[in-house]
C-alpha atoms as a PDB file:
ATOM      1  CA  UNK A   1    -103.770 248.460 -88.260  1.00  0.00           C
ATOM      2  CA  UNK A   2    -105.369 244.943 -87.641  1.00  0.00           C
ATOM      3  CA  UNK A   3    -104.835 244.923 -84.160  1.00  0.00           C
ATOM      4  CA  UNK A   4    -106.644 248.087 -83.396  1.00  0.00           C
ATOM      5  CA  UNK A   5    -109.237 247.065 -86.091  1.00  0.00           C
ATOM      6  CA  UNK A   6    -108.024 250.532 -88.054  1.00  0.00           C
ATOM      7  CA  UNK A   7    -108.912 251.193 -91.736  1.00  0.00           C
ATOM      8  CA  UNK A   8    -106.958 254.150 -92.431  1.00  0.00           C
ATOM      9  CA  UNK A   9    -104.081 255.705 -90.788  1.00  0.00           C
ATOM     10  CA  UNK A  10    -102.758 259.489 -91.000  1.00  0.00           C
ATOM     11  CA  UNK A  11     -99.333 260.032 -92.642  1.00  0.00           C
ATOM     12  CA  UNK A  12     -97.705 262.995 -90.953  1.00  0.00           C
ATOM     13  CA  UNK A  13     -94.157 264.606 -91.468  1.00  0.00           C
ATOM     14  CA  UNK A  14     -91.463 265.522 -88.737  1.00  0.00           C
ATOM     15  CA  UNK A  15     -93.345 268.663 -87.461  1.00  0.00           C
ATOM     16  CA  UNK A  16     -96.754 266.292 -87.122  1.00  0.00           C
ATOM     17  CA  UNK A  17     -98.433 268.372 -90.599  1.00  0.00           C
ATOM     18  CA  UNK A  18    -100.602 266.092 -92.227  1.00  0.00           C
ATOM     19  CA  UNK A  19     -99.721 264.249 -95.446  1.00  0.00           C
ATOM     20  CA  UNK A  20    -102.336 262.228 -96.309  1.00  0.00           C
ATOM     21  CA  UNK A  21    -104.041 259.033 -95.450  1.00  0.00           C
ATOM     22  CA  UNK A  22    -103.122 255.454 -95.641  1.00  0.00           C
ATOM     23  CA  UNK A  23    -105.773 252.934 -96.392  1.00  0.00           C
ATOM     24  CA  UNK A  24    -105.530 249.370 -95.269  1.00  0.00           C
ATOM     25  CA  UNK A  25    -106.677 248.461 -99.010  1.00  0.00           C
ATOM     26  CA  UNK A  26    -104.029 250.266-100.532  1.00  0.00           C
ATOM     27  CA  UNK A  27    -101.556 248.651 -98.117  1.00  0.00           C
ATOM     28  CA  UNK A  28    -102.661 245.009 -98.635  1.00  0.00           C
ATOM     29  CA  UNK A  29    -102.381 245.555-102.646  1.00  0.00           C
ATOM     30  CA  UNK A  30     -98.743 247.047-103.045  1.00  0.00           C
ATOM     31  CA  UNK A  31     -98.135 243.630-100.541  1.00  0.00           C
ATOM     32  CA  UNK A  32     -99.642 242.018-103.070  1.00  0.00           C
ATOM     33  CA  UNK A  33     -98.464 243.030-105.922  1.00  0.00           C
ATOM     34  CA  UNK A  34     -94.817 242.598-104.484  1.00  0.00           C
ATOM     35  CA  UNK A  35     -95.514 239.088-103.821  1.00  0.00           C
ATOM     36  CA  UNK A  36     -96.733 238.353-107.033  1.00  0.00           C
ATOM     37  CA  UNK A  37     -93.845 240.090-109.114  1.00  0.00           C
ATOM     38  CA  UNK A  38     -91.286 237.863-106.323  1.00  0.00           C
ATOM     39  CA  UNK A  39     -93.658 234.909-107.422  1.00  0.00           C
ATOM     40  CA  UNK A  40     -93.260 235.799-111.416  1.00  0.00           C
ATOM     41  CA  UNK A  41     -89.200 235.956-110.734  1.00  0.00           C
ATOM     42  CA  UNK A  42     -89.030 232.948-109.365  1.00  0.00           C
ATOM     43  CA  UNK A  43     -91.450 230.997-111.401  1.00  0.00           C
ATOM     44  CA  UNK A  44     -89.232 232.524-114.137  1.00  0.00           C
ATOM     45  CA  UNK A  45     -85.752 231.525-112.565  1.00  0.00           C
ATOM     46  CA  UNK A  46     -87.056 227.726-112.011  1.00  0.00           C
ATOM     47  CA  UNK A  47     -88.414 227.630-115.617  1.00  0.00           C
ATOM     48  CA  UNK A  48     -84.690 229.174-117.029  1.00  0.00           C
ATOM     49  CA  UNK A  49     -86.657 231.737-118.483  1.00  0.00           C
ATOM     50  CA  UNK A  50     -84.799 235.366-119.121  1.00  0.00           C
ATOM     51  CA  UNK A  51     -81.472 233.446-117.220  1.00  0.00           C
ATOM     52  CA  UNK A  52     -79.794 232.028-120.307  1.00  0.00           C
END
């Protein structure tokens, strides 16, 4: 999506019907918000918190 400077992308099935829409936004914050939950475990894990 970067490299062709897209903002949305079409999600399409096997048959090519359309499915919806993919925003780069919405893309960027599930990345985010897995990074930050992998953060929180391993902040957790150093801290011996929820390891006992």
């Amino acid at each position: 999506m970067k490299d062709k400077q897209l903002h949305s992308v079409p999600i399409v099935d096997s048959t090519r019907r359309p499915l919806g829409v993919l925003l780069a936004r919405d893309a960027l914050e599930t990345l985010l918000a897995s990074v930050e939950y992998e953060e929180a475990l391993l902040k957790d894990y150093i801290m011996r918190i929820g390891f006992l």
